[in-house]
N, C-alpha and C. Protein backbone atom coordinates (compact mmCIF):
# COMPACT_ATOMS: atom_id res chain seq x y z
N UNK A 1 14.70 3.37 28.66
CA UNK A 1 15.57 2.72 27.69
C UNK A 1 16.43 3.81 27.05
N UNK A 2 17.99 3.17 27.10
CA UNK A 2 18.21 4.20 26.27
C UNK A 2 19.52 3.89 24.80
N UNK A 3 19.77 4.64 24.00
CA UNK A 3 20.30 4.04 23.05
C UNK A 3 21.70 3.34 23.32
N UNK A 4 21.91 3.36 23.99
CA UNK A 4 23.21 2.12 24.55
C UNK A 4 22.51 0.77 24.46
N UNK A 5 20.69 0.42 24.79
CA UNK A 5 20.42 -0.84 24.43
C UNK A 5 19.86 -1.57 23.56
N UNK A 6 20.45 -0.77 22.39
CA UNK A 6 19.74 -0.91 20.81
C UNK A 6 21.28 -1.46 20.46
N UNK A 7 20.94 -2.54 19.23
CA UNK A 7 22.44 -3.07 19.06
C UNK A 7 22.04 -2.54 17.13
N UNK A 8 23.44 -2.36 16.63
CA UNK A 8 23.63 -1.35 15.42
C UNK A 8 22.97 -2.26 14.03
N UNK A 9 22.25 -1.38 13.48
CA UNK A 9 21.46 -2.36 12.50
C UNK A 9 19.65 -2.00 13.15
N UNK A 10 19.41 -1.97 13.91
CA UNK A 10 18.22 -2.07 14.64
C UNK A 10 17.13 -0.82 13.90
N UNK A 11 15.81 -0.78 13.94
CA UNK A 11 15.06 0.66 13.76
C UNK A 11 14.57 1.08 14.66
N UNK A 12 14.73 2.16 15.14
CA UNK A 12 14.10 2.83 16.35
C UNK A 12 13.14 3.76 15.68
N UNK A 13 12.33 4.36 16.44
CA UNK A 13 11.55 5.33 16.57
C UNK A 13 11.90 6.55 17.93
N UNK A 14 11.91 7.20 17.77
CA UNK A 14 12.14 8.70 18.58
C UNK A 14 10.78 9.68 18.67
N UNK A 15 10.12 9.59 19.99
CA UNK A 15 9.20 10.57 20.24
C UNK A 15 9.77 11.49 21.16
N UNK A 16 9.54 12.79 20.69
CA UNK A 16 9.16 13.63 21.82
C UNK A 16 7.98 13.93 22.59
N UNK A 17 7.88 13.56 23.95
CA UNK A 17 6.84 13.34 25.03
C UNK A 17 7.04 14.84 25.96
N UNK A 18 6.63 15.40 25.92
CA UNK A 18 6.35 16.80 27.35
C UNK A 18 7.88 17.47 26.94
N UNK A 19 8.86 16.84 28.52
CA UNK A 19 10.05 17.13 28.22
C UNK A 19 11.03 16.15 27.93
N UNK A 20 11.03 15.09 27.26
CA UNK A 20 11.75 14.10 27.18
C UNK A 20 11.70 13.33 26.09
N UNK A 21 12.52 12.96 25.66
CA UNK A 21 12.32 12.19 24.48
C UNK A 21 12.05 10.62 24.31
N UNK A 22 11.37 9.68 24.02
CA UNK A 22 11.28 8.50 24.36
C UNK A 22 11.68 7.70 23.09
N UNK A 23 12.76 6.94 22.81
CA UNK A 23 13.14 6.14 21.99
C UNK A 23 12.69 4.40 22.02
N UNK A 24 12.08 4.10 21.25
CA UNK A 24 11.69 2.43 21.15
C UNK A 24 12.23 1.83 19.96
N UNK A 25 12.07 0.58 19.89
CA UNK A 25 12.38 -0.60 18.76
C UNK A 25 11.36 -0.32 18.16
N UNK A 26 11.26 -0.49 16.64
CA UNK A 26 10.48 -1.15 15.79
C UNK A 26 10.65 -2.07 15.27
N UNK A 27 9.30 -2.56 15.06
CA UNK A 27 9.30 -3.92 14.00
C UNK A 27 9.23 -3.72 12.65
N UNK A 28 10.10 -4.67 12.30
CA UNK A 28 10.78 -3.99 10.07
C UNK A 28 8.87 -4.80 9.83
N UNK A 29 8.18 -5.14 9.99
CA UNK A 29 6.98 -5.83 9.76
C UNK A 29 6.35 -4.49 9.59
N UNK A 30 6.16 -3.89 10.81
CA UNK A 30 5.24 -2.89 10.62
C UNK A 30 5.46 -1.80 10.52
N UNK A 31 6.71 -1.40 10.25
CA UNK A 31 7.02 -0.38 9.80
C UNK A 31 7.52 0.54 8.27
N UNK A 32 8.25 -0.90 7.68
CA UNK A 32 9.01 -0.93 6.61
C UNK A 32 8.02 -1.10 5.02
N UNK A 33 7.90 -1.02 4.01
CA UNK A 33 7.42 -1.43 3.01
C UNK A 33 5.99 -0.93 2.56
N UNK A 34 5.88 -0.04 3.54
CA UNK A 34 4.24 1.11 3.49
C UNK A 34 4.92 2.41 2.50
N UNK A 35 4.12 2.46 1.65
CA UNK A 35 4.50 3.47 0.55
C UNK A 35 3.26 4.34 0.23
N UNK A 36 2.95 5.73 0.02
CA UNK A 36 2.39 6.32 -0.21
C UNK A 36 2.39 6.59 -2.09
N UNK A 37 1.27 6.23 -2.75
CA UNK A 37 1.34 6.54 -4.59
C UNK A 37 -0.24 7.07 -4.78
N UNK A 38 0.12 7.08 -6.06
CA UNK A 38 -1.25 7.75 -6.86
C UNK A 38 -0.91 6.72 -8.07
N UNK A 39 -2.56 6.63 -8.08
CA UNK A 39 -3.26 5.52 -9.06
C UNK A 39 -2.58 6.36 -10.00
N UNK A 40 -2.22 5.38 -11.07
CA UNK A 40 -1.82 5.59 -12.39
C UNK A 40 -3.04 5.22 -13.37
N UNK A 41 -3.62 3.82 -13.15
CA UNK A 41 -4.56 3.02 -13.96
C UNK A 41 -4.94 1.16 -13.41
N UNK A 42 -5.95 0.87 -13.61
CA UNK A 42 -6.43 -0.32 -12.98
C UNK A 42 -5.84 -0.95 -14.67
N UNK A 43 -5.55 -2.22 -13.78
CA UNK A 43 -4.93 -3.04 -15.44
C UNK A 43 -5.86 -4.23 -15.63
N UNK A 44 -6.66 -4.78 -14.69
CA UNK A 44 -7.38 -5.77 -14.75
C UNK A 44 -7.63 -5.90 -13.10
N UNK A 45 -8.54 -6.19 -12.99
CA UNK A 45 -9.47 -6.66 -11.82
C UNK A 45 -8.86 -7.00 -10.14
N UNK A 46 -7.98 -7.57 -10.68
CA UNK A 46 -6.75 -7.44 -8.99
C UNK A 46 -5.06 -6.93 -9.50
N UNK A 47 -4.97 -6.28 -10.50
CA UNK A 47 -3.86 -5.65 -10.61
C UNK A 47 -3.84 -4.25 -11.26
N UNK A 48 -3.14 -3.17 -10.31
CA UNK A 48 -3.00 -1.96 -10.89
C UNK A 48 -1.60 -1.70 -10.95
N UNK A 49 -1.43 -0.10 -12.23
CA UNK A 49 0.02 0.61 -11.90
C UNK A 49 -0.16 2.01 -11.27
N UNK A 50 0.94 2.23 -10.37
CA UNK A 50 1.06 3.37 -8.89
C UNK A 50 2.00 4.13 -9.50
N UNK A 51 1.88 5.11 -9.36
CA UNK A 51 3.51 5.99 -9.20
C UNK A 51 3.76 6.11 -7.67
N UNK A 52 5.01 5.33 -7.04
CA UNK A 52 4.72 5.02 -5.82
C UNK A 52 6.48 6.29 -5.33
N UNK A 53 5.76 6.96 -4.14
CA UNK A 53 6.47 7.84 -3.81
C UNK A 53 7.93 6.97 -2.42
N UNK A 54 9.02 7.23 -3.05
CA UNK A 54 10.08 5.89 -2.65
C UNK A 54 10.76 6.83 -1.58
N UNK A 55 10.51 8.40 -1.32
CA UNK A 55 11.15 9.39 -0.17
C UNK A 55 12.28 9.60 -1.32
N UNK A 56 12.74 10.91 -0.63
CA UNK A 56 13.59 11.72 -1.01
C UNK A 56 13.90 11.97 -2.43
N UNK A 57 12.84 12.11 -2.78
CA UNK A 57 12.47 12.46 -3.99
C UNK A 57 12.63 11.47 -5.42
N UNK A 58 12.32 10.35 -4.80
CA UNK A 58 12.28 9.34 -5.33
C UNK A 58 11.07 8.77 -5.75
N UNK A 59 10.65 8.71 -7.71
CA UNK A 59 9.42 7.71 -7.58
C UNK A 59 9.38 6.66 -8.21
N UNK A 60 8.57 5.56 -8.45
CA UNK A 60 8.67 4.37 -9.19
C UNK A 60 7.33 4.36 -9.45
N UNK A 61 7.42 3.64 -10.90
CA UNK A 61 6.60 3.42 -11.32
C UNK A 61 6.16 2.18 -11.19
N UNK A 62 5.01 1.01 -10.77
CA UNK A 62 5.01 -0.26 -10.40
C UNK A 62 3.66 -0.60 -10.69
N UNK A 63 4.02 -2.19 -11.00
CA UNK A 63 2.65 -2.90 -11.03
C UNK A 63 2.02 -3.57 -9.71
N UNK A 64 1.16 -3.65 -8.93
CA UNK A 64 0.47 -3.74 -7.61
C UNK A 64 -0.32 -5.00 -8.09
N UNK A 65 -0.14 -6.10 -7.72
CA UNK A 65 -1.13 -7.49 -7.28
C UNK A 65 -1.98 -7.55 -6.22
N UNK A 66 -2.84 -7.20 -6.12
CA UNK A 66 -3.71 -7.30 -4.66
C UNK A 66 -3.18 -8.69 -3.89
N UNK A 67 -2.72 -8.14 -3.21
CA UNK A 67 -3.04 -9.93 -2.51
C UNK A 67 -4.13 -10.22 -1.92
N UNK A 68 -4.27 -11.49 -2.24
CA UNK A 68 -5.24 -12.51 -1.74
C UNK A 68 -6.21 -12.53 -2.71
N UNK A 69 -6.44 -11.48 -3.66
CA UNK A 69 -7.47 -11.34 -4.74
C UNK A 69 -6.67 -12.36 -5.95
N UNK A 70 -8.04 -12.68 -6.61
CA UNK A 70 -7.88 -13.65 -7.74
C UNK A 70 -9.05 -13.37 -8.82
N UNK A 71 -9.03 -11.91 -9.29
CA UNK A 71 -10.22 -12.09 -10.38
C UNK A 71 -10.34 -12.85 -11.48
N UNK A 72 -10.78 -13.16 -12.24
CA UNK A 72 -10.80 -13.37 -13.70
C UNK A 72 -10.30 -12.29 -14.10
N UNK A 73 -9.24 -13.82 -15.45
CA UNK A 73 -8.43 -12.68 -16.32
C UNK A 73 -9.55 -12.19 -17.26
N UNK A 74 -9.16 -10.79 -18.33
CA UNK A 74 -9.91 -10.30 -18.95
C UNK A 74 -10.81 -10.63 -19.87
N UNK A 75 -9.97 -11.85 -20.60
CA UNK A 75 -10.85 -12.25 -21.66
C UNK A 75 -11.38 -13.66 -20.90
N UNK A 76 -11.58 -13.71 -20.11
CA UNK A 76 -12.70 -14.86 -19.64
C UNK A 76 -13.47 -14.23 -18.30
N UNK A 77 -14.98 -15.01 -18.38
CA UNK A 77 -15.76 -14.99 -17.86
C UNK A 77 -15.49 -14.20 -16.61
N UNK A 78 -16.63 -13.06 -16.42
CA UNK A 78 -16.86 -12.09 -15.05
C UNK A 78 -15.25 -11.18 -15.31
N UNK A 79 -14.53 -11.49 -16.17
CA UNK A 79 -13.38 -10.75 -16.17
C UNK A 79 -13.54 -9.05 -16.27
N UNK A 80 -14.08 -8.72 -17.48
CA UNK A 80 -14.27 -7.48 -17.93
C UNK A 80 -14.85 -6.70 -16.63
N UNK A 81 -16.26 -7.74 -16.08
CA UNK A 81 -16.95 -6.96 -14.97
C UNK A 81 -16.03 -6.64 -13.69
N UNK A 82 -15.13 -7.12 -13.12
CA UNK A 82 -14.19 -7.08 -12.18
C UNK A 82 -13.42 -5.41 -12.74
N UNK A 83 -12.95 -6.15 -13.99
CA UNK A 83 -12.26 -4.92 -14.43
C UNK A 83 -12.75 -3.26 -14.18
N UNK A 84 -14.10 -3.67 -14.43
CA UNK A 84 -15.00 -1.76 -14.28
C UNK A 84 -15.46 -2.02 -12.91
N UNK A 85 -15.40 -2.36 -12.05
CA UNK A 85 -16.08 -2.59 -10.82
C UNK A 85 -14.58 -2.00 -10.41
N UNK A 86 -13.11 -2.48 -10.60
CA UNK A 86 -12.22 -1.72 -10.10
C UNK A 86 -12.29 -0.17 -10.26
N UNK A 87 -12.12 -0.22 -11.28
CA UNK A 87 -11.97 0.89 -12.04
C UNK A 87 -13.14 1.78 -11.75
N UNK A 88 -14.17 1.67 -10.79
CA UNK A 88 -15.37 2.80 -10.35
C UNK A 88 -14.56 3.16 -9.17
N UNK A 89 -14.12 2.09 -8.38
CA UNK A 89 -13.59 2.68 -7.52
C UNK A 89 -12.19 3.39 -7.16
N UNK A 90 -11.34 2.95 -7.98
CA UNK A 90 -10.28 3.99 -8.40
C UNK A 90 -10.12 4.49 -9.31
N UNK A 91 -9.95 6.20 -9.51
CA UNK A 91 -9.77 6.56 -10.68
C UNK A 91 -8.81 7.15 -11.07
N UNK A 92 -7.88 7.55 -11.80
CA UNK A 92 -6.53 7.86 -11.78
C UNK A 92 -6.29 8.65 -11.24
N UNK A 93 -5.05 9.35 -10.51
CA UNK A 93 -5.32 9.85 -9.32
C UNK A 93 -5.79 9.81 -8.09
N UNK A 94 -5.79 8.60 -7.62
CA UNK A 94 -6.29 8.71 -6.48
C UNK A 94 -5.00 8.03 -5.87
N UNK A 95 -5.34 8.83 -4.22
CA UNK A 95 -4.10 8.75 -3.24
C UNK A 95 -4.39 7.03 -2.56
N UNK A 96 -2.95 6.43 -2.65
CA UNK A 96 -3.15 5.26 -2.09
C UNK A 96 -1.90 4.66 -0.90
N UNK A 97 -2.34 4.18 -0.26
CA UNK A 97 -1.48 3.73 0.94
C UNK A 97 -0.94 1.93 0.12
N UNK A 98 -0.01 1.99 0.17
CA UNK A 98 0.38 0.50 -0.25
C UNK A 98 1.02 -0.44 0.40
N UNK A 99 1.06 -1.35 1.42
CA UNK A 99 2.02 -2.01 1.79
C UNK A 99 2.44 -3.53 0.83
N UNK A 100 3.37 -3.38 0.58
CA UNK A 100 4.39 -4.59 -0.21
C UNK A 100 4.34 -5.62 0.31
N UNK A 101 4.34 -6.89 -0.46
CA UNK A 101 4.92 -8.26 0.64
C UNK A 101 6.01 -8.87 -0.27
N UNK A 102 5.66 -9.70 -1.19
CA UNK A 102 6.48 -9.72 -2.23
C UNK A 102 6.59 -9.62 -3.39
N UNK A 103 7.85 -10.28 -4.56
CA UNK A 103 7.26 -10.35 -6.08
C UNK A 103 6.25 -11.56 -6.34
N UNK A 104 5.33 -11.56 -7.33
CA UNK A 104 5.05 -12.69 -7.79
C UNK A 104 6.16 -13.27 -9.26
N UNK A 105 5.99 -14.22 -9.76
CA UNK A 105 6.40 -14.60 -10.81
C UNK A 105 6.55 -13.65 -12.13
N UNK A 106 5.34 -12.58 -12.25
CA UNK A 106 5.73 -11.65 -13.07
C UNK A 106 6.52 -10.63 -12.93
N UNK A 107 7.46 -10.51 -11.53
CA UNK A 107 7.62 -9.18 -11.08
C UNK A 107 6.85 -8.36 -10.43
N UNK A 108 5.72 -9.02 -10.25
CA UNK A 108 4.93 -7.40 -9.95
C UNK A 108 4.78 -7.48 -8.58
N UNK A 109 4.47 -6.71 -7.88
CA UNK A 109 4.62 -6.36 -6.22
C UNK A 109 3.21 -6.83 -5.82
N UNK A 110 3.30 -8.02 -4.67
CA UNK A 110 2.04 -8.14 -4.16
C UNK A 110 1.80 -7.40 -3.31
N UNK A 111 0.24 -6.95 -2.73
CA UNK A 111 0.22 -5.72 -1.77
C UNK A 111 -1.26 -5.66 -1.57
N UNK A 112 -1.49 -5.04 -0.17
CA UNK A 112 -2.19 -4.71 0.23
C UNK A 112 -2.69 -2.80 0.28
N UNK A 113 -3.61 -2.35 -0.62
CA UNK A 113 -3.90 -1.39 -0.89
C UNK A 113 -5.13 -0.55 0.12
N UNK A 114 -5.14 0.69 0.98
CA UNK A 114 -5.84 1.55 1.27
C UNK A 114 -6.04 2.51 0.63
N UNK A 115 -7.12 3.10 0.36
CA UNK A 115 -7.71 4.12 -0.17
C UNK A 115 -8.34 5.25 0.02
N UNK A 116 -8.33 6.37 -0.13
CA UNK A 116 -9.57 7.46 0.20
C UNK A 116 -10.00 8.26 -0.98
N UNK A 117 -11.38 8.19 -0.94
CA UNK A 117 -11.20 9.18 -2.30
C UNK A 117 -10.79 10.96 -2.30
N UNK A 118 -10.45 11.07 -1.41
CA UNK A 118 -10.22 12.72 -1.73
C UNK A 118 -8.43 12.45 -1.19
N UNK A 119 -8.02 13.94 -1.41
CA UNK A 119 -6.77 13.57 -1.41
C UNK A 119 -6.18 13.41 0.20
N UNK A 120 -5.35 12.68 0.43
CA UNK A 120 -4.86 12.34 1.96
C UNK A 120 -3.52 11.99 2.22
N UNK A 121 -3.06 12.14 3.74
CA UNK A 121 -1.86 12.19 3.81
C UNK A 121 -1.70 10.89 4.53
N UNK A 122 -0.46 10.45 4.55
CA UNK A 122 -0.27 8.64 4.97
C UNK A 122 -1.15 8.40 6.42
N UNK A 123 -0.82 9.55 7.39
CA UNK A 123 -0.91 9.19 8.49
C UNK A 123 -3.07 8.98 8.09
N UNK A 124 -3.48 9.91 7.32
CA UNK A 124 -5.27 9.72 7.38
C UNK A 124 -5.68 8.07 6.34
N UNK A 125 -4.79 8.03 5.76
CA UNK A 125 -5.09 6.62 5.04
C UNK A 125 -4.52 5.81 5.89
N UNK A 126 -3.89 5.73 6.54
CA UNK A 126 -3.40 4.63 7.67
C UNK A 126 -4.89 4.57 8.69
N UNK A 127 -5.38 5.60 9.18
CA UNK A 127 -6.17 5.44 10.08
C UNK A 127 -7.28 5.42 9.39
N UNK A 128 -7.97 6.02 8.06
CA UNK A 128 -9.41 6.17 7.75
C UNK A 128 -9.08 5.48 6.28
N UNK A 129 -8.52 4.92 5.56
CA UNK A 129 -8.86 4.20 4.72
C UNK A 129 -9.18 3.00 4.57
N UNK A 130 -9.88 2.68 3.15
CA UNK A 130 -10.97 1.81 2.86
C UNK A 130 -9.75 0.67 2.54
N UNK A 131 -9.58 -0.18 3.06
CA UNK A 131 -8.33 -1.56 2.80
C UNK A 131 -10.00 -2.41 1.63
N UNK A 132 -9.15 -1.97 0.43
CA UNK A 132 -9.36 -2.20 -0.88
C UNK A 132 -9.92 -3.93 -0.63
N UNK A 133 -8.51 -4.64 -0.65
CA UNK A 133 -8.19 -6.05 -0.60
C UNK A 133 -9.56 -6.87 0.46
N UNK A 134 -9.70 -6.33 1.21
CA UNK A 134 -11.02 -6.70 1.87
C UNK A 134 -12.29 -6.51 1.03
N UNK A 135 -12.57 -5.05 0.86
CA UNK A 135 -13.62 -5.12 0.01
C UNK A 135 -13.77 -6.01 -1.48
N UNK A 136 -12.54 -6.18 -2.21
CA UNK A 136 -12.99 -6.77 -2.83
C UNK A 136 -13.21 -8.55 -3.30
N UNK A 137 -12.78 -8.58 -1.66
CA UNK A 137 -12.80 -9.96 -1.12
C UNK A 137 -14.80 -10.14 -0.76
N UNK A 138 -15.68 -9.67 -0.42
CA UNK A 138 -16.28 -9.55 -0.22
C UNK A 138 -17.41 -9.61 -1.53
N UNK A 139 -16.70 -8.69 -3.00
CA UNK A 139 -17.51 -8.81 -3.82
C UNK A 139 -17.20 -9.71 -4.41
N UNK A 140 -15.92 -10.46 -4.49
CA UNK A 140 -15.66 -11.90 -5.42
C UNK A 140 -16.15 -12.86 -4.55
């Protein structure tokens, strides 16, 4: 394949293989909206804030909705406990893999969160982190 059959707008990827370079399509699905941050603070039980690293020296500061999670809010029942049950497992500072899907109604970014506790680079939280959103599908 070669870039004459990519039409303009498209995302490719570019490997270099031995002696040759091999160019493919990507999918904006699986490629696009994965962000590398550090825990700022757990805000309640399925929502935290990231300082989320945006490239080129770009950061944001954001609120993270787990998706698919639904704890109790704080001041009602099992709420508080959700809350420190997050909060053991992240502690500020910690390196997180984030992929985005959308806003909810408050603004805040729904997402699917990986984790490691020591510090890591995208490509080791892509392959060896703990996908949060599962586990704590498991304890609710």
């Amino acid at each position: 394949m070669d870039a004459k059959s990519f039409k303009e707008g498209e995302i490719v990827q570019l490997t270099f293989t031995k002696k040759t370079w091999r160019i493919q399509k990507v999918s904006l699905d699986s490629f696009l909206y994965h962000y590398l941050g550090i825990l700022e603070r757990v805000v309640d039980g399925d929502t935290l804030v990231a300082q989320i690293d945006l490239g080129f020296g770009l950061t944001a500061r954001q609120k993270i909705r787990l998706l698919g999670i639904n704890a109790p809010e704080l001041n009602a029942p099992g709420g508080q406990e959700s809350f420190e049950s997050l909060k053991k497992k992240l502690k500020p500072g910690t390196n997180l893999l984030i992929r985005t899907h959308t806003q909810d109604k408050y603004g805040r970014y729904l997402g699917d969160v990986l984790y490691l506790s020591k510090k890591s680079s995208y490509e080791t939280l892509r392959e060896k982190g703990i996908h949060l959103n599962e586990e704590l599908l498991v304890e609710y």
